[in-house]
N, C-alpha and C. Protein backbone atom coordinates (compact mmCIF):
# COMPACT_ATOMS: atom_id res chain seq x y z
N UNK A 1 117.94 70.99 99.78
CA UNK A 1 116.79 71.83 99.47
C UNK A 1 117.16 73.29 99.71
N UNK A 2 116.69 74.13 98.63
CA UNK A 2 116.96 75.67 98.76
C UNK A 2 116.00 76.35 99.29
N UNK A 3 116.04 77.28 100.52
CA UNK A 3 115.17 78.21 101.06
C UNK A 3 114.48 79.07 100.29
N UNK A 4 113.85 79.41 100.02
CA UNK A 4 112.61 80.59 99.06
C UNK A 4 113.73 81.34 99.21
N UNK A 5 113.78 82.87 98.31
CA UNK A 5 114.42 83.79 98.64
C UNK A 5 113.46 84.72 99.25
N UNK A 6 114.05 85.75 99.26
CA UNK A 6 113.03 86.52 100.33
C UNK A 6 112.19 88.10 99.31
N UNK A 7 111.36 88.32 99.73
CA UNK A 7 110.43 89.38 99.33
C UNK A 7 110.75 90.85 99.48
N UNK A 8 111.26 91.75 99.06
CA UNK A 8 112.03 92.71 99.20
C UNK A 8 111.06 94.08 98.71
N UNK A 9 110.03 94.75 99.34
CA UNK A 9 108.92 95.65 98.65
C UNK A 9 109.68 96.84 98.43
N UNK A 10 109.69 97.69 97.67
CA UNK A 10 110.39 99.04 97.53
C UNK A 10 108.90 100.14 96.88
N UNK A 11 109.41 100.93 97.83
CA UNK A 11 108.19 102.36 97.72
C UNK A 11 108.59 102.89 96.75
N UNK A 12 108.28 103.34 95.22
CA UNK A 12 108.43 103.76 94.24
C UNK A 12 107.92 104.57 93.63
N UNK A 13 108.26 106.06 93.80
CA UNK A 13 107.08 107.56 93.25
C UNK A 13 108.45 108.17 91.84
N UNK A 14 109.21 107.63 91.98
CA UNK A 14 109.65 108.33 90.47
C UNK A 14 110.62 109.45 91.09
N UNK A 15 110.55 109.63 92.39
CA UNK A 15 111.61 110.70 92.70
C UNK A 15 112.66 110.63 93.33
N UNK A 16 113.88 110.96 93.08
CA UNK A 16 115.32 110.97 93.09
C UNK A 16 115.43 110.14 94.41
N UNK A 17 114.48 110.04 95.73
CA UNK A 17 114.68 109.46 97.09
C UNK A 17 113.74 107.72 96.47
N UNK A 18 113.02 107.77 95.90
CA UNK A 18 112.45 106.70 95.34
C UNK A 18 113.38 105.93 94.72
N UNK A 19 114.39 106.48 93.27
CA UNK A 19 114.79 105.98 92.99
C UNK A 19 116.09 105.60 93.36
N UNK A 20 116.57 106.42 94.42
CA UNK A 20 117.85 105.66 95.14
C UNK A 20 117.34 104.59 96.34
N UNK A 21 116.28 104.50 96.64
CA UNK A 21 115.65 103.39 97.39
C UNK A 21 115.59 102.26 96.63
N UNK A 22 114.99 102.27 95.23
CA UNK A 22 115.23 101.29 94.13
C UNK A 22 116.54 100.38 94.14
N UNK A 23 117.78 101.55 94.09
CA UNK A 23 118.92 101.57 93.85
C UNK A 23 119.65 100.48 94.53
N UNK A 24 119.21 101.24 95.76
CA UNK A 24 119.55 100.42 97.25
C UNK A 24 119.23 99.22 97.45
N UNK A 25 117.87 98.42 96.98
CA UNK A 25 117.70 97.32 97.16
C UNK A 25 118.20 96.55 96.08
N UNK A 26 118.57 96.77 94.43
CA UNK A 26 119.15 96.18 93.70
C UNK A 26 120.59 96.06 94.27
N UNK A 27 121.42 96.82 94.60
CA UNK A 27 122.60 97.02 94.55
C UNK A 27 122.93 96.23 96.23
N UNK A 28 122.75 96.34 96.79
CA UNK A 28 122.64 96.16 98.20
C UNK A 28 122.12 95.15 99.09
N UNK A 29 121.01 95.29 99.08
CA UNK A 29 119.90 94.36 99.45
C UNK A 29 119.43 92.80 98.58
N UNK A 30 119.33 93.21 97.60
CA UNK A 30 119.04 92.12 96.97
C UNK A 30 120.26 90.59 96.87
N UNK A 31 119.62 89.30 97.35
CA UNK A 31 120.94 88.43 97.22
C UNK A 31 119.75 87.14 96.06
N UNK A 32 120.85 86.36 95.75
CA UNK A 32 120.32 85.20 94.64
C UNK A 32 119.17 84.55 95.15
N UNK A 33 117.95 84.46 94.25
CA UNK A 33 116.64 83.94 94.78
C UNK A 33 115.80 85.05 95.06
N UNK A 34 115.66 86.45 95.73
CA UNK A 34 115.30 87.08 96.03
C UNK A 34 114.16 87.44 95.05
N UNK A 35 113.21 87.88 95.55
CA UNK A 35 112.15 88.74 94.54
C UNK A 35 111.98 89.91 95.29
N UNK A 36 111.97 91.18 93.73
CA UNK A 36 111.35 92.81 94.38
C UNK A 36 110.30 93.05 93.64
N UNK A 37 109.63 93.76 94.79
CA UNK A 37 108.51 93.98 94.06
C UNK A 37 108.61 95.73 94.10
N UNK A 38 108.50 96.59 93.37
CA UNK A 38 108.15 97.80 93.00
C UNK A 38 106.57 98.20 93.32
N UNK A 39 106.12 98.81 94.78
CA UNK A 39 104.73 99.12 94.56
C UNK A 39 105.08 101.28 94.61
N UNK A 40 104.16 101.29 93.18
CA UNK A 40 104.02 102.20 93.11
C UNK A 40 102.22 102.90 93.00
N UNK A 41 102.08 103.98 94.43
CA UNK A 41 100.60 103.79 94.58
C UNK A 41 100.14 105.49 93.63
N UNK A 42 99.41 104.88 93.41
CA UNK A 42 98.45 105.89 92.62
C UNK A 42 97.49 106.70 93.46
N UNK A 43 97.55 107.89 93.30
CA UNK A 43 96.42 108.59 94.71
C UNK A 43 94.77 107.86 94.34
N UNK A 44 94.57 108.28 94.85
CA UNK A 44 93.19 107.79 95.20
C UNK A 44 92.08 108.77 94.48
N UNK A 45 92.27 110.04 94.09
CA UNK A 45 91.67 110.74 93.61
C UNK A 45 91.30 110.77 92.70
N UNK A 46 92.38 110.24 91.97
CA UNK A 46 92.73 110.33 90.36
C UNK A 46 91.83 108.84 89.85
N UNK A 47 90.65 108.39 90.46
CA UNK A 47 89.95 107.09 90.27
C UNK A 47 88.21 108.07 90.55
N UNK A 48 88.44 109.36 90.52
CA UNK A 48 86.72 109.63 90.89
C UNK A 48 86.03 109.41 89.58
N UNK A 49 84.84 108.86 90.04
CA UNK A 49 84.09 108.35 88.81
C UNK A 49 83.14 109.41 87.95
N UNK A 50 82.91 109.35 87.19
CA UNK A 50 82.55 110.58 86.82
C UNK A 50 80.67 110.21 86.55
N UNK A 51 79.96 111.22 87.04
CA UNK A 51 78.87 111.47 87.32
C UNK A 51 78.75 112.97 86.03
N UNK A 52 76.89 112.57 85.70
CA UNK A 52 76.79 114.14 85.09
C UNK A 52 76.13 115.15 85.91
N UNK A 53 76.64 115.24 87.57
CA UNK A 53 76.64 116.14 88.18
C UNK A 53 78.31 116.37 88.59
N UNK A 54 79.35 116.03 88.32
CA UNK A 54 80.56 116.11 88.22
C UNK A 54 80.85 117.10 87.71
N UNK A 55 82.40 117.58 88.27
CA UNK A 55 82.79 118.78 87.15
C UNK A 55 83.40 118.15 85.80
N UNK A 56 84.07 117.17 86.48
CA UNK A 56 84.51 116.32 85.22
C UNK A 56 83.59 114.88 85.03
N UNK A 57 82.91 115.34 84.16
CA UNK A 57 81.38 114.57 83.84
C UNK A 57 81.50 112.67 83.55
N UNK A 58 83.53 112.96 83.18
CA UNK A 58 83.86 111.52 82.56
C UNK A 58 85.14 111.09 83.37
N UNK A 59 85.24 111.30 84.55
CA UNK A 59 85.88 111.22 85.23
C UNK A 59 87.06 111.17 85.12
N UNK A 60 88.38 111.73 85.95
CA UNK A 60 89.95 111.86 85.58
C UNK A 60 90.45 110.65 85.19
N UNK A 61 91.53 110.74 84.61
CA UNK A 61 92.59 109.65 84.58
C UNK A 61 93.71 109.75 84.77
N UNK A 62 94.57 108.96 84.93
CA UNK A 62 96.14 109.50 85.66
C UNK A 62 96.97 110.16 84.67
N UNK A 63 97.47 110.78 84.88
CA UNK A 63 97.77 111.54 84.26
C UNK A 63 99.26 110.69 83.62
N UNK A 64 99.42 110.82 82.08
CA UNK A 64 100.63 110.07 81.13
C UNK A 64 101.67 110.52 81.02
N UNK A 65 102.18 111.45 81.90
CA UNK A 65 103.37 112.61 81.21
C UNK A 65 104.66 111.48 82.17
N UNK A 66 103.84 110.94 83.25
CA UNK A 66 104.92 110.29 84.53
C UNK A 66 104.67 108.75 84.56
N UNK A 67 106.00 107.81 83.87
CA UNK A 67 105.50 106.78 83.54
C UNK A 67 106.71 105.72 84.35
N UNK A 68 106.65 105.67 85.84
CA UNK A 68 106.89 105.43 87.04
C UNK A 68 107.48 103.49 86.01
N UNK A 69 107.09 102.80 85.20
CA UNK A 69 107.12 101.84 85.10
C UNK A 69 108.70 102.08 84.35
N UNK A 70 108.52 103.01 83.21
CA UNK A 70 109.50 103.27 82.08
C UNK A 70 110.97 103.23 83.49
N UNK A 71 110.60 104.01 84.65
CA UNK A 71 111.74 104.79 85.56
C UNK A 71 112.36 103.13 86.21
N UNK A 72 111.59 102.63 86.72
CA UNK A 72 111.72 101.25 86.98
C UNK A 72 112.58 100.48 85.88
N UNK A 73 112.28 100.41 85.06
CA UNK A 73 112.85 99.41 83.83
C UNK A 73 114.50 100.09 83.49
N UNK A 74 114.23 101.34 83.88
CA UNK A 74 115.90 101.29 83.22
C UNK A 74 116.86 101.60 84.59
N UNK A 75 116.01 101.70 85.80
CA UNK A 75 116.71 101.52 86.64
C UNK A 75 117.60 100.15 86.95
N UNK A 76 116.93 99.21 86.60
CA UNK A 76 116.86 98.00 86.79
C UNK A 76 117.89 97.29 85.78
N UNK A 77 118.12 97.94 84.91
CA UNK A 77 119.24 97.61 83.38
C UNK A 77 120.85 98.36 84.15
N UNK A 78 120.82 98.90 85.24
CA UNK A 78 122.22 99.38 85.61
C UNK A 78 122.43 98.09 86.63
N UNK A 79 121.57 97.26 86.92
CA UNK A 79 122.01 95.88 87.81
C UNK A 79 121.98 94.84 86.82
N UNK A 80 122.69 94.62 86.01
CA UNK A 80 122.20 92.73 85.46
C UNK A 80 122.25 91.76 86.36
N UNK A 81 122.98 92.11 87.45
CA UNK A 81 122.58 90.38 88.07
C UNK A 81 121.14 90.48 88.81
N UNK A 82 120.73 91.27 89.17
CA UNK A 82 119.89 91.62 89.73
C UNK A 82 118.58 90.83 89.89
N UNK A 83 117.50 90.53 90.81
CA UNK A 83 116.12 89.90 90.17
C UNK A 83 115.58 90.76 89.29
N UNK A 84 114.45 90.27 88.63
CA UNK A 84 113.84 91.09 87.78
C UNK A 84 112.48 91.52 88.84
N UNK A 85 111.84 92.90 88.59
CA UNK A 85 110.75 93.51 89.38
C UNK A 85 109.93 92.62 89.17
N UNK A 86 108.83 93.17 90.47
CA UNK A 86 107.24 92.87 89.78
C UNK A 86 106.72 94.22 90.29
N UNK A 87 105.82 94.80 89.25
CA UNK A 87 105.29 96.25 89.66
C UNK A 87 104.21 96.19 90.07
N UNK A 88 103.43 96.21 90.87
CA UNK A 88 102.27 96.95 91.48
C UNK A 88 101.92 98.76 91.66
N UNK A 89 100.53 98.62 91.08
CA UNK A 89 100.46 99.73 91.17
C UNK A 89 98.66 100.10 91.54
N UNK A 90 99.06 99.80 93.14
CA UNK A 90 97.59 99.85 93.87
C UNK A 90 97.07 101.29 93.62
N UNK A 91 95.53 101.88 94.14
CA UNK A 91 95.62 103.25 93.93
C UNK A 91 95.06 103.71 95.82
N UNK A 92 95.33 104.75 96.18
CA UNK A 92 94.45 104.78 97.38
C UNK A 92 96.33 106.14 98.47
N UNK A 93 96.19 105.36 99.60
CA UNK A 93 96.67 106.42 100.17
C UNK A 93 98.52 105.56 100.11
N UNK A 94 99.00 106.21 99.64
CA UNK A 94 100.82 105.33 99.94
C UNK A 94 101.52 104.71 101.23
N UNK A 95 101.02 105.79 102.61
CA UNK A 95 101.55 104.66 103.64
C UNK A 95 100.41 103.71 103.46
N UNK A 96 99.65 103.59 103.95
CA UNK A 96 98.51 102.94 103.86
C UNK A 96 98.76 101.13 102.82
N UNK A 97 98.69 101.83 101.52
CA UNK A 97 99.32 100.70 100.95
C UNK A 97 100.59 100.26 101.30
N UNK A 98 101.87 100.94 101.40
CA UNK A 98 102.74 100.30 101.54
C UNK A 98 102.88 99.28 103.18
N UNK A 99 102.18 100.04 103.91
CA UNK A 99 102.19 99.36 105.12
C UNK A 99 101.57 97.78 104.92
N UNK A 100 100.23 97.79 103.82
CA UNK A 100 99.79 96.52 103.81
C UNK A 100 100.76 95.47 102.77
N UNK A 101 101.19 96.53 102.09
CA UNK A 101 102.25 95.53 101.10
C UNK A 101 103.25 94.72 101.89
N UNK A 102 103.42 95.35 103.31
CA UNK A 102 104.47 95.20 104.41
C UNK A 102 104.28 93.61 104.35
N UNK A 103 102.87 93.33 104.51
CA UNK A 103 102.40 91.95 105.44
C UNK A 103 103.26 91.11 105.06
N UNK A 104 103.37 90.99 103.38
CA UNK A 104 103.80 90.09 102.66
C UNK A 104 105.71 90.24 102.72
N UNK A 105 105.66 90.82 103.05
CA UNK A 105 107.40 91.26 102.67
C UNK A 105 108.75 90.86 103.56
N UNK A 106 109.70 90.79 103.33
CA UNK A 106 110.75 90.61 104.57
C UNK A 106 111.30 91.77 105.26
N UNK A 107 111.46 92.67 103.58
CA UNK A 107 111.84 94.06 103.70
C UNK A 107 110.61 94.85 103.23
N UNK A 108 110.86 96.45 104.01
CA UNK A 108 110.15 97.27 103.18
C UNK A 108 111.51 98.46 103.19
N UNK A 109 111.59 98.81 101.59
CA UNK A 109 112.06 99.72 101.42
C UNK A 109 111.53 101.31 101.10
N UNK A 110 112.12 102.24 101.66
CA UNK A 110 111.24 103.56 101.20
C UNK A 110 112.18 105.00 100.95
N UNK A 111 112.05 105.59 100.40
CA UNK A 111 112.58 106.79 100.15
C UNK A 111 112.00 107.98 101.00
N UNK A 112 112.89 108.85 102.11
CA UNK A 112 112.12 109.93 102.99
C UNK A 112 112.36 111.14 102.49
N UNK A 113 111.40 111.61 102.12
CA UNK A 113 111.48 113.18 101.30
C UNK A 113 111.87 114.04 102.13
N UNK A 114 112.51 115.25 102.10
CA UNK A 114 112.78 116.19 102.82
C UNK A 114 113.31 117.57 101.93
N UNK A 115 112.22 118.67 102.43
CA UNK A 115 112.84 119.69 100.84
C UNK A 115 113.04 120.56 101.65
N UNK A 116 113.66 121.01 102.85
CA UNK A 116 114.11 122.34 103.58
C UNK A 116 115.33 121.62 104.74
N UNK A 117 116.14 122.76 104.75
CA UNK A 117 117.26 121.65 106.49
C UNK A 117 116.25 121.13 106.96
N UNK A 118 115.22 121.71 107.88
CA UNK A 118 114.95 121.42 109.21
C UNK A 118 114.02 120.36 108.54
N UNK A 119 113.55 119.92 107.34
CA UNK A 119 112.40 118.85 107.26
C UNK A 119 113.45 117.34 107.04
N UNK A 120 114.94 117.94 106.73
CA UNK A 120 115.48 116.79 106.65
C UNK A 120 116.11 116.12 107.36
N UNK A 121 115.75 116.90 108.62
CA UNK A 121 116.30 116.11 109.57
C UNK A 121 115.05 115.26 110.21
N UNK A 122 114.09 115.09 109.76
CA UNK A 122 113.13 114.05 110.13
C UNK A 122 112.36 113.45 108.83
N UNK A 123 111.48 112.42 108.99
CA UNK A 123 111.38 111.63 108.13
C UNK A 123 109.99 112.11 107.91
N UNK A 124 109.54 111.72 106.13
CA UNK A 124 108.37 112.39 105.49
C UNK A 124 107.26 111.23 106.26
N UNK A 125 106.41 111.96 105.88
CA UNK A 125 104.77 111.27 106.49
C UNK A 125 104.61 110.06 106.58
N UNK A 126 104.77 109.35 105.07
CA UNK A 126 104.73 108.28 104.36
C UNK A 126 105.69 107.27 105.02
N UNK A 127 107.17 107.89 104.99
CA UNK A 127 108.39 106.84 105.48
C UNK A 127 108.12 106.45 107.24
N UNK A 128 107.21 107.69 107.69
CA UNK A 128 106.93 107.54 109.36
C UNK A 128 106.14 106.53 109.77
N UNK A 129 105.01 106.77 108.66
CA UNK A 129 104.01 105.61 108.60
C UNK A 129 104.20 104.54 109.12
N UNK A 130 105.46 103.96 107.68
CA UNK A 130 105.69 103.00 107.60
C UNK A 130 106.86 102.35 108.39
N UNK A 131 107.16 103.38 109.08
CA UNK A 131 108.39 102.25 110.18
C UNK A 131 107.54 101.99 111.42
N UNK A 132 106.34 102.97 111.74
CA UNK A 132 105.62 102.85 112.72
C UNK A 132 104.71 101.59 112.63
N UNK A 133 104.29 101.55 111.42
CA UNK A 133 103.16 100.18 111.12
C UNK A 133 103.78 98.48 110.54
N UNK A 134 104.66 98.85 109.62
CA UNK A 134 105.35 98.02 109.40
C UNK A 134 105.24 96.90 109.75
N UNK A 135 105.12 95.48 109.14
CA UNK A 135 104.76 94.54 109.83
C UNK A 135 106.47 93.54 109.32
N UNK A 136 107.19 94.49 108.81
CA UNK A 136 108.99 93.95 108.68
C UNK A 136 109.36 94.60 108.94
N UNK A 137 110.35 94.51 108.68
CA UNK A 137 111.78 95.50 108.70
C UNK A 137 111.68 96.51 107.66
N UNK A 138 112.41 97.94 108.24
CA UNK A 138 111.74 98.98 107.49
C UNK A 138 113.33 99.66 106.66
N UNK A 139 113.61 99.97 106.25
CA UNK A 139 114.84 100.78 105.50
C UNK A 139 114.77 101.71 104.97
N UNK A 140 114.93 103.02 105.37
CA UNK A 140 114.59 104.40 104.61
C UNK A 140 115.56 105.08 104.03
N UNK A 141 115.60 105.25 103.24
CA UNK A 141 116.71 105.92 102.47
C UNK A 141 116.45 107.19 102.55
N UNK A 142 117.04 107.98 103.36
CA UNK A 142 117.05 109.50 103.81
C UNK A 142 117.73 110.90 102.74
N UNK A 143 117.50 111.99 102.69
CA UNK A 143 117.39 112.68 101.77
C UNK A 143 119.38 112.98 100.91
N UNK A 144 119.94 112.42 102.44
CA UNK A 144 121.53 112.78 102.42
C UNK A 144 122.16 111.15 101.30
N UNK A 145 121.11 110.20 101.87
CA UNK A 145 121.79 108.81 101.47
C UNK A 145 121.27 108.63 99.80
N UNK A 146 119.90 109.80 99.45
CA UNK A 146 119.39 109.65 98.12
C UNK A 146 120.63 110.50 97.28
N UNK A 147 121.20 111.85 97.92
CA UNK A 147 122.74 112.10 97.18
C UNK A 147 123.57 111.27 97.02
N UNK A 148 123.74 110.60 97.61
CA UNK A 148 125.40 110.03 97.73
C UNK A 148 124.90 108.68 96.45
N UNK A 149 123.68 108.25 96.89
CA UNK A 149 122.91 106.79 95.95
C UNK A 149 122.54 107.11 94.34
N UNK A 150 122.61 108.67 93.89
CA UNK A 150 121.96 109.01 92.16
C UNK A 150 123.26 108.95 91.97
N UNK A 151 123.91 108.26 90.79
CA UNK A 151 124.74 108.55 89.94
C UNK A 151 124.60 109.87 89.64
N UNK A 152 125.85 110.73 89.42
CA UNK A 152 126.59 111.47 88.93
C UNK A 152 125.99 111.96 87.28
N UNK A 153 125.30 112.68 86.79
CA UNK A 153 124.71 112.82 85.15
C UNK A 153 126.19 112.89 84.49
N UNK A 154 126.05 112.01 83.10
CA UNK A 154 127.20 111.59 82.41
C UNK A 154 127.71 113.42 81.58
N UNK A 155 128.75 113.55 81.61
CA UNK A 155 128.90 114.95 81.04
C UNK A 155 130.44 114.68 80.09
């Protein structure tokens, strides 16, 4: 009899530390049997309902220019052996969700933003969250390990 494989969550915003977190669990992390799941959270704002005392009378929608699924799919074509995703895309606050996505998971993977020296030497809000709440094992892919993890642009 074969053991389940294991549940592997990856934090997914579309940006260069996101997608070498992606990277990381295809390339790395992931072994035969395994399932990933891609949760990518949607703010919470971008769901206000629209009232005709609203400024926006018909309420927002997310905006189409950033299509977080498209970034996923061809990330995912540089691994063929790879599992195939499953995407989630809760809306509300990102640690928050990802921490509850935790429950279910073996891993949680995350990407830690950092856009100045001194912010990169500690970990973004979100990645703090989530090693603090975490109900697995946490893996952050830090701003130095998202260089070394983007391929090189083909020239």
């Amino acid at each position: 009899m074969t053991a389940p494989g294991r549940l592997l969550v990856v934090g997914f915003d579309g940006s260069p530390h996101g997608d070498a977190a992606l990277r990381w669990t295809l390339g790395v992390a992931a072994q035969p049997g395994d399932r990933i799941r891609a949760v990518v959270v949607r703010p919470a704002d971008a769901l206000l309902p629209g009232t005709s005392y609203a400024i926006q009378p018909h309420g927002r929608h997310p905006s189409a220019e950033h299509r977080p699924h498209d970034d996923i799919v061809a990330i995912r074509q540089e691994f063929p052996d790879a599992p195939d995703i499953e995407i989630r895309t809760p809306h509300g606050d990102p640690a928050t969700e990802l921490v509850t996505a935790s429950t279910e998971a073996d891993l949680l993977v995350v990407g830690a933003h950092g856009t100045g020296l001194a912010r990169e030497l500690l970990l973004g809000s979100v990645s703090r969250e989530c090693v603090r709440y975490s109900r697995c094992p946490v893996v952050v892919i830090t701003p130095e390990a998202a260089r070394r993890l983007t391929p090189a642009p083909a020239g």
